[in-house]
Protein backbone atom coordinates (compact mmCIF):
# COMPACT_ATOMS: atom_id res chain seq x y z
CA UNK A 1 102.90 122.84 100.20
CA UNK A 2 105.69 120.01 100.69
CA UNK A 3 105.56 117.00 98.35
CA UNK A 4 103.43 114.35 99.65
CA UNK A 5 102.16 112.82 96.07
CA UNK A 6 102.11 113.40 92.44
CA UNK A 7 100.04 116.03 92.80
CA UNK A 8 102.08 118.49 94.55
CA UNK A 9 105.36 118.57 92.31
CA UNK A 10 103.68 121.94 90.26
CA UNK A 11 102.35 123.80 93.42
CA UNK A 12 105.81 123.04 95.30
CA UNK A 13 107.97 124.05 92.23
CA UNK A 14 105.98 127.02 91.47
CA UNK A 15 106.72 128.26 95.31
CA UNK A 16 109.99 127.71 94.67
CA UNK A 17 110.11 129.20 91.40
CA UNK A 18 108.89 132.42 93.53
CA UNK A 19 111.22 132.61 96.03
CA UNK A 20 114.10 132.23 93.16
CA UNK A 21 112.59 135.07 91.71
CA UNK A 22 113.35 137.01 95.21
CA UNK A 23 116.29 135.58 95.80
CA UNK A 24 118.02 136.84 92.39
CA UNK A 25 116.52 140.36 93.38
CA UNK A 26 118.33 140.42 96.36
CA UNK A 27 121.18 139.40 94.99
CA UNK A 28 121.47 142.31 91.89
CA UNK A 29 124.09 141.72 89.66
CA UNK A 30 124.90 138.12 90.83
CA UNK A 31 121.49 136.13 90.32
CA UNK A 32 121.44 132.28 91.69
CA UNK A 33 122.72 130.11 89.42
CA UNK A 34 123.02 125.75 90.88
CA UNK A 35 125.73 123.56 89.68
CA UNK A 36 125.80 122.63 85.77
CA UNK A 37 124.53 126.57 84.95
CA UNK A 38 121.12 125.32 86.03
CA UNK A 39 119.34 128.88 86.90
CA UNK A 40 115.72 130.25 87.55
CA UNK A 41 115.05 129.67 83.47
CA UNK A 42 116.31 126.52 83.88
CA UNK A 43 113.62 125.69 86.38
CA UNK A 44 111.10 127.60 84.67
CA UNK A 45 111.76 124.54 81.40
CA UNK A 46 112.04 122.04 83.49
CA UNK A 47 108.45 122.97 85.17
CA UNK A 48 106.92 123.70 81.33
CA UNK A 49 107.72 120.01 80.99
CA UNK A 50 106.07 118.23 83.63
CA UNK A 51 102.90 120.77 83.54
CA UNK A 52 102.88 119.51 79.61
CA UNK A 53 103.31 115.25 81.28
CA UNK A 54 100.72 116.53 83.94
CA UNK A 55 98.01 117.25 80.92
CA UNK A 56 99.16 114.18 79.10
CA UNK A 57 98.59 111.76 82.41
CA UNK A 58 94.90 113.66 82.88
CA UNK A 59 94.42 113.05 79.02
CA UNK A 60 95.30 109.72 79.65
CA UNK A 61 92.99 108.94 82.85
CA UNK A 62 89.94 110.78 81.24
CA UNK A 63 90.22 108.35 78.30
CA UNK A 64 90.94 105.61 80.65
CA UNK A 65 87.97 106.53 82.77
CA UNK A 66 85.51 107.06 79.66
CA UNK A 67 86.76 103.01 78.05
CA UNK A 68 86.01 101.69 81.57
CA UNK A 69 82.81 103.60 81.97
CA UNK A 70 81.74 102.40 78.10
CA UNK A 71 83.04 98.54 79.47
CA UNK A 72 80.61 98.82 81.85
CA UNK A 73 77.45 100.36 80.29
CA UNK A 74 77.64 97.62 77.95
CA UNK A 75 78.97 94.81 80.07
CA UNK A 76 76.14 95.49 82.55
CA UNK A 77 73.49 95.64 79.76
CA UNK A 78 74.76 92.39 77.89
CA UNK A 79 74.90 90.38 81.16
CA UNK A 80 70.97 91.65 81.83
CA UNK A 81 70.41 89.34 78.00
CA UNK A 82 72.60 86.63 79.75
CA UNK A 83 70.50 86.50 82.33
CA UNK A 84 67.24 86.42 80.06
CA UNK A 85 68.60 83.87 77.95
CA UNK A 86 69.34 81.17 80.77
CA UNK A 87 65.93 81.46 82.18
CA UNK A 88 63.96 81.63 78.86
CA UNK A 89 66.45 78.37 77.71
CA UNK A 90 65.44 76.49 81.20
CA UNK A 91 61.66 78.07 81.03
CA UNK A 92 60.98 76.70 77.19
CA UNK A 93 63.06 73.71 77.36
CA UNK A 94 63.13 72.27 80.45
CA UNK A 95 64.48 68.84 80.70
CA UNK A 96 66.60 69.04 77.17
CA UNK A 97 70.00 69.24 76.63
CA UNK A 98 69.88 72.98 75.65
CA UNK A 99 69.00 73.25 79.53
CA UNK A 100 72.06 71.50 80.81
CA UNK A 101 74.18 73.51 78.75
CA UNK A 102 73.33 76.87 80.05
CA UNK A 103 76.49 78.12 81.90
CA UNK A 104 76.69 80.70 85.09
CA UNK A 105 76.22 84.18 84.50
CA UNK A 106 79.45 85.86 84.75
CA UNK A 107 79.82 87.84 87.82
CA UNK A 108 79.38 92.08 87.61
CA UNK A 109 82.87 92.80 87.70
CA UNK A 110 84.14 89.75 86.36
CA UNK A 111 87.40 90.22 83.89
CA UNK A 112 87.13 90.42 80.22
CA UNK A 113 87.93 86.33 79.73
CA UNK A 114 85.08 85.45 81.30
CA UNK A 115 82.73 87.08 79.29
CA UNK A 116 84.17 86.06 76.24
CA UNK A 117 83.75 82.48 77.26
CA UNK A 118 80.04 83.43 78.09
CA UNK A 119 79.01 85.18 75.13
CA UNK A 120 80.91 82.55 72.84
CA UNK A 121 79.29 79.66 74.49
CA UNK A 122 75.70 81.39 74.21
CA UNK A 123 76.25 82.58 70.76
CA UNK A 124 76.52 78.80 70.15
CA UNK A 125 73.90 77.55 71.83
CA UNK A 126 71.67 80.24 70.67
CA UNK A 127 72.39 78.90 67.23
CA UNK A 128 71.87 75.44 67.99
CA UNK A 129 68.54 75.83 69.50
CA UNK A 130 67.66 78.14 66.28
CA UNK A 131 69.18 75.08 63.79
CA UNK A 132 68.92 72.01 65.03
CA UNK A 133 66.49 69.73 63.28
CA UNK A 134 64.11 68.98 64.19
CA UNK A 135 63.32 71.19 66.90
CA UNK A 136 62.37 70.07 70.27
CA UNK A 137 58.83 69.05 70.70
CA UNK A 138 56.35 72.13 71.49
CA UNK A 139 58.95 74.60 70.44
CA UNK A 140 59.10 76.60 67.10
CA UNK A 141 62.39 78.35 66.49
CA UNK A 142 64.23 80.98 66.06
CA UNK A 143 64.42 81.72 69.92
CA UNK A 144 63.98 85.19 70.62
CA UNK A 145 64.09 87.46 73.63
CA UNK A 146 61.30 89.87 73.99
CA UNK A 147 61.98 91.45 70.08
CA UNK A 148 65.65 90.56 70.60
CA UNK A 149 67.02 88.07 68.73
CA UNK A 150 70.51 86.22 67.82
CA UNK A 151 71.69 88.61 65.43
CA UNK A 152 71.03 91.72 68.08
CA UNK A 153 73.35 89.36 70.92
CA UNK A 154 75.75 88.81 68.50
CA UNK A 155 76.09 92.57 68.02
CA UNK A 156 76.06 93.16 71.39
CA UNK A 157 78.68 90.91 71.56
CA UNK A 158 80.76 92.29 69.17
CA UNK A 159 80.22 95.51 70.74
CA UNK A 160 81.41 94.20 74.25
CA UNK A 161 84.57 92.47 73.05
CA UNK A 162 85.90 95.87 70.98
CA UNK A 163 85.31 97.97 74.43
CA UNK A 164 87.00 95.67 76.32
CA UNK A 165 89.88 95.37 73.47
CA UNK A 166 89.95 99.31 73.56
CA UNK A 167 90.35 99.36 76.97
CA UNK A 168 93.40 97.23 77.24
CA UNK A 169 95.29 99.92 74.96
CA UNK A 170 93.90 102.63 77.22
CA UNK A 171 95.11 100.55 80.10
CA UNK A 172 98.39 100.41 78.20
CA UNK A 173 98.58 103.98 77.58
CA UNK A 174 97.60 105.54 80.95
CA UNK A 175 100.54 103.63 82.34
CA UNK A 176 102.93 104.44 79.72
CA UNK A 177 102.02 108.10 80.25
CA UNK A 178 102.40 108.40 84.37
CA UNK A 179 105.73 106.19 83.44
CA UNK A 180 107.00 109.27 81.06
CA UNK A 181 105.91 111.70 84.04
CA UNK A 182 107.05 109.72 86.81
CA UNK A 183 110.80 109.84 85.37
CA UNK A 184 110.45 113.53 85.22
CA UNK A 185 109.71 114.11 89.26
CA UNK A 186 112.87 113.08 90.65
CA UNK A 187 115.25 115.51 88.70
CA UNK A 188 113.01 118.50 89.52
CA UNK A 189 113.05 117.49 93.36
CA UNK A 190 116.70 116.96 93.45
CA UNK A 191 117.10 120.67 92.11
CA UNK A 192 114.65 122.04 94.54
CA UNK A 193 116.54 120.36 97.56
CA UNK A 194 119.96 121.93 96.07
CA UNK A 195 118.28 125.09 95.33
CA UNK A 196 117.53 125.30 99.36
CA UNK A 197 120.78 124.37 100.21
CA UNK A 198 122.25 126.77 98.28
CA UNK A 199 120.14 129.46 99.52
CA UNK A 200 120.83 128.90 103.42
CA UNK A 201 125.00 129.41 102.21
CA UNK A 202 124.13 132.69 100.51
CA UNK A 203 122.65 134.62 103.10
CA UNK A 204 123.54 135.14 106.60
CA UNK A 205 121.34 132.86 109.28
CA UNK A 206 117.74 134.18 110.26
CA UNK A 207 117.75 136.25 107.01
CA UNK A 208 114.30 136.42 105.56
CA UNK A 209 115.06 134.62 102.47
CA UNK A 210 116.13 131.57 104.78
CA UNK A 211 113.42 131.67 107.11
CA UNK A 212 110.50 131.98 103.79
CA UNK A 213 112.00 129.13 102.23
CA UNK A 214 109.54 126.25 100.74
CA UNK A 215 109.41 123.25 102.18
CA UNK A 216 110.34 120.61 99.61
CA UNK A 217 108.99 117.93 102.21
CA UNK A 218 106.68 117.16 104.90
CA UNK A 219 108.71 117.86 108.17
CA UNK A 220 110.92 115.59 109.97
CA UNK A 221 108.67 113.65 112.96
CA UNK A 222 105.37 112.66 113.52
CA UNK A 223 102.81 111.11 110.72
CA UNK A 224 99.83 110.55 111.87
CA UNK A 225 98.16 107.13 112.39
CA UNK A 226 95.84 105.83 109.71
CA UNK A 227 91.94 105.79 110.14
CA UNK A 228 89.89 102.36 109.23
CA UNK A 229 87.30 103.22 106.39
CA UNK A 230 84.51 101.25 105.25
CA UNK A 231 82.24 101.80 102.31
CA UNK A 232 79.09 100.12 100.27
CA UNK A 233 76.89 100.72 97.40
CA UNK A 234 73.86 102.52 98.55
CA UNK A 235 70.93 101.36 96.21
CA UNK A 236 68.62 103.95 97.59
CA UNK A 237 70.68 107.27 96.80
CA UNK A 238 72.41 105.13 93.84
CA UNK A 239 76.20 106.34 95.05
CA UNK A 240 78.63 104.96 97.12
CA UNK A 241 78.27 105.60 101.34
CA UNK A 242 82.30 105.80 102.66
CA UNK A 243 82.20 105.96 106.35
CA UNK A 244 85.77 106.06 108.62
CA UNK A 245 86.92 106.36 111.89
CA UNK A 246 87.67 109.72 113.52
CA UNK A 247 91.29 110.86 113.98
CA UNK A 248 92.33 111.69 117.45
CA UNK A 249 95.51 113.96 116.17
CA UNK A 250 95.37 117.06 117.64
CA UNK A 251 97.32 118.63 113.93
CA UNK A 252 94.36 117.03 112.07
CA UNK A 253 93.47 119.89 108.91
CA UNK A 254 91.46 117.22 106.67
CA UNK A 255 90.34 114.35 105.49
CA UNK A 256 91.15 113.54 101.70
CA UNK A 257 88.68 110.91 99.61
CA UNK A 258 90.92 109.67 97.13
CA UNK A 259 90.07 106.97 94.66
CA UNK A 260 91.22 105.09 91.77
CA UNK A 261 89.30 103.53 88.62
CA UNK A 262 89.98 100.43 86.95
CA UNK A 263 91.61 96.93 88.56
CA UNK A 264 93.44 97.96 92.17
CA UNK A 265 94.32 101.09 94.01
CA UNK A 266 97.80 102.47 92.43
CA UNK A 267 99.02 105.61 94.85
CA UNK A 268 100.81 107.22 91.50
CA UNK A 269 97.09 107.08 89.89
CA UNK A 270 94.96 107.86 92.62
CA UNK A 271 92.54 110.71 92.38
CA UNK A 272 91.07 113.44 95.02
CA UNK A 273 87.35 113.23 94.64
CA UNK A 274 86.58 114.85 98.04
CA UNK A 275 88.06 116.74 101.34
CA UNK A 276 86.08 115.79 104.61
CA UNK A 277 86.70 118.52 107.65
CA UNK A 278 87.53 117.52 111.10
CA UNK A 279 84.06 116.18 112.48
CA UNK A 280 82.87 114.78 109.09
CA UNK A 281 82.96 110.97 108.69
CA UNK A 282 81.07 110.46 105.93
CA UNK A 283 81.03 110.76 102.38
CA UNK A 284 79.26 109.61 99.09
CA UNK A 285 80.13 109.72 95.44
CA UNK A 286 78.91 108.24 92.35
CA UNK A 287 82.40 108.62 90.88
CA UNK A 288 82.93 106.16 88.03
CA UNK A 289 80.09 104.01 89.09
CA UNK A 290 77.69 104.42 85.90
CA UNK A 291 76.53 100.73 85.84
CA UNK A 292 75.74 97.45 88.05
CA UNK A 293 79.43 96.02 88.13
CA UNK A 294 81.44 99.30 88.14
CA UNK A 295 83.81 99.36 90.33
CA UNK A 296 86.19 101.97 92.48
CA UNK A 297 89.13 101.37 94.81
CA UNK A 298 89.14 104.69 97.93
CA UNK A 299 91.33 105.29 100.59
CA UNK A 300 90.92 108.10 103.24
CA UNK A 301 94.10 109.92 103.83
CA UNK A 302 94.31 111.44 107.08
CA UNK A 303 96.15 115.14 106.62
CA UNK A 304 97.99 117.25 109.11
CA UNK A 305 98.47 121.10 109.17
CA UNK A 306 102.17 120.25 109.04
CA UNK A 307 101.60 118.25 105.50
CA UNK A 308 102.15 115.10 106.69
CA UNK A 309 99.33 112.75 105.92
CA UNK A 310 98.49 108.86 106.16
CA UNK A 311 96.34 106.66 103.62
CA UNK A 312 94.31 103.98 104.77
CA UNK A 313 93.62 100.45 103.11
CA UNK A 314 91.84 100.53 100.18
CA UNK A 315 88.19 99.14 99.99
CA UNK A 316 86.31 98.34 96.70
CA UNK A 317 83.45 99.58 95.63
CA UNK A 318 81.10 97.35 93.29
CA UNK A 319 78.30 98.71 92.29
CA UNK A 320 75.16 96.59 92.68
């Protein structure tokens, strides 16, 4: 399988690691050794490494995954008592300036800021309403929300802040991690293109070794054109409906779903979370959406039985 993504560098280096293994068979007494007495071992490391970065980058997006999936339990839950609060304020107190003060609720997705204003500004008003002397006519304080009170917000809000605090540093972290791995790819691919080289110079032309050699790369020529995707949040099954186009290339093998989870789509953290055959335009998930507000990024990658492939544009997700 040539290199096409992230997620190829172990299955490509492991074919190569094969062949080696062949090759210095063939070759007795004299095994392969590359320039700067880098040999099969060498490789062998070298591929130890990354598999160890690989783990470390899943680690990473797992934990990133389970902070954004905890954000958005809680966010979604809090902005339900947001919601209560406004309409209870403007139900009990129409007309006073407890009313007029009662801000927009943030929007499903919206960014951590934005709920801190909210929750600050409600946490204040909350306590005004509760303290203020005396208390509007007709109305006997504390306020409370069907059994839930100030002190239960204010918890909730304390709750809210610390996942979206915690999920900075796991924002942080995931990209510090695929930083570390990224720096490790391009070594390892520049010894797999020397290692072919060398091997075409060792044995004579349409020797088998030549002819069985990995492909480090998608072949020279044709990718193929990109299909247009569309997707929405289906209320009724509760998952996400992706729908795209049909590819007319006659090399078509697949259709991958990829998708990423958090703020935009990143190619060097995308994930596969489905393969759609030729004839299959469709596809749902519930990936990462656990709440209303989550949110995923997908593309649809069109993929050829040569290895060459081509992503679409990325569509977001929000769940309703």
């Amino acid at each position: 399988m040539p290199i096409n993504g992230p997620g190829d560098y172990l299955s490509t280096t492991d074919a190569i690691l094969a062949h080696w293994t062949l090759v210095n068979t063939a070759l007795g007494a004299t095994p392969l050794v590359l320039s700067g007495a880098y040999a099969l071992a060498t490789l062998q490391t070298d591929r130890t490494a990354l598999a160890t970065q690989i783990t470390a980058v899943t680690n990473a997006a797992n934990n990133l995954q389970a902070g954004i999936q905890d954000r958005d339990l809680k966010r979604a839950a809090i902005r339900e008592k947001i919601r209560q609060f406004g309409s209870t304020v403007k139900g009990l107190l129409p007309g006073s300036i407890y009313a007029a003060m009662v801000d927009p609720i943030p929007r499903k997705d919206g960014p951590s800021k934005a709920y801190f204003t909210a929750l600050d500004d409600i946490a204040g008003l909350w306590n005004r309403i509760n303290t203020d002397a005396p208390p509007p006519a007709g109305f006997t304080p504390p306020l409370i929300l069907s059994g839930y009170t100030r002190a239960n917000f204010v918890t909730d809000q304390t709750a809210l802040n610390t996942a979206f605090t915690a999920l900075a540093a796991l924002n942080a972290n995931n990209e510090f991690t695929r930083k570390q791995r990224d720096l490790l790819f391009a070594p390892i691919k520049a010894r797999l293109v020397q290692y072919r080289t060398t091997v075409t110079g060792r044995f004579p032309a349409g020797h088998p070794l030549i002819a069985s050699l990995p492909a480090i790369s998608p072949r020279r020529g044709r990718t193929p054109d990109a299909v247009s995707v569309s997707g929405m949040w289906d209320n009724a099954l509760l998952k996400a409906r992706i729908t795209h186009a049909a590819s007319a290339d006659p090399d078509l093998a697949s259709y991958s779903i990829r998708a990423c989870f958090g703020d935009t789509y990143r190619t060097n953290e995308e994930v596969v979370i489905g393969t759609n055959p030729p004839g299959t335009l469709a596809f749902l998930t519930d990936e990462g959406l656990v709440a209303s507000g989550s949110t995923i990024f997908i593309k649809v990658y069109v993929v050829l039985t040569t290895g060459n492939e081509k992503g679409s544009r990325a569509i977001k997700i929000v769940r309703a």
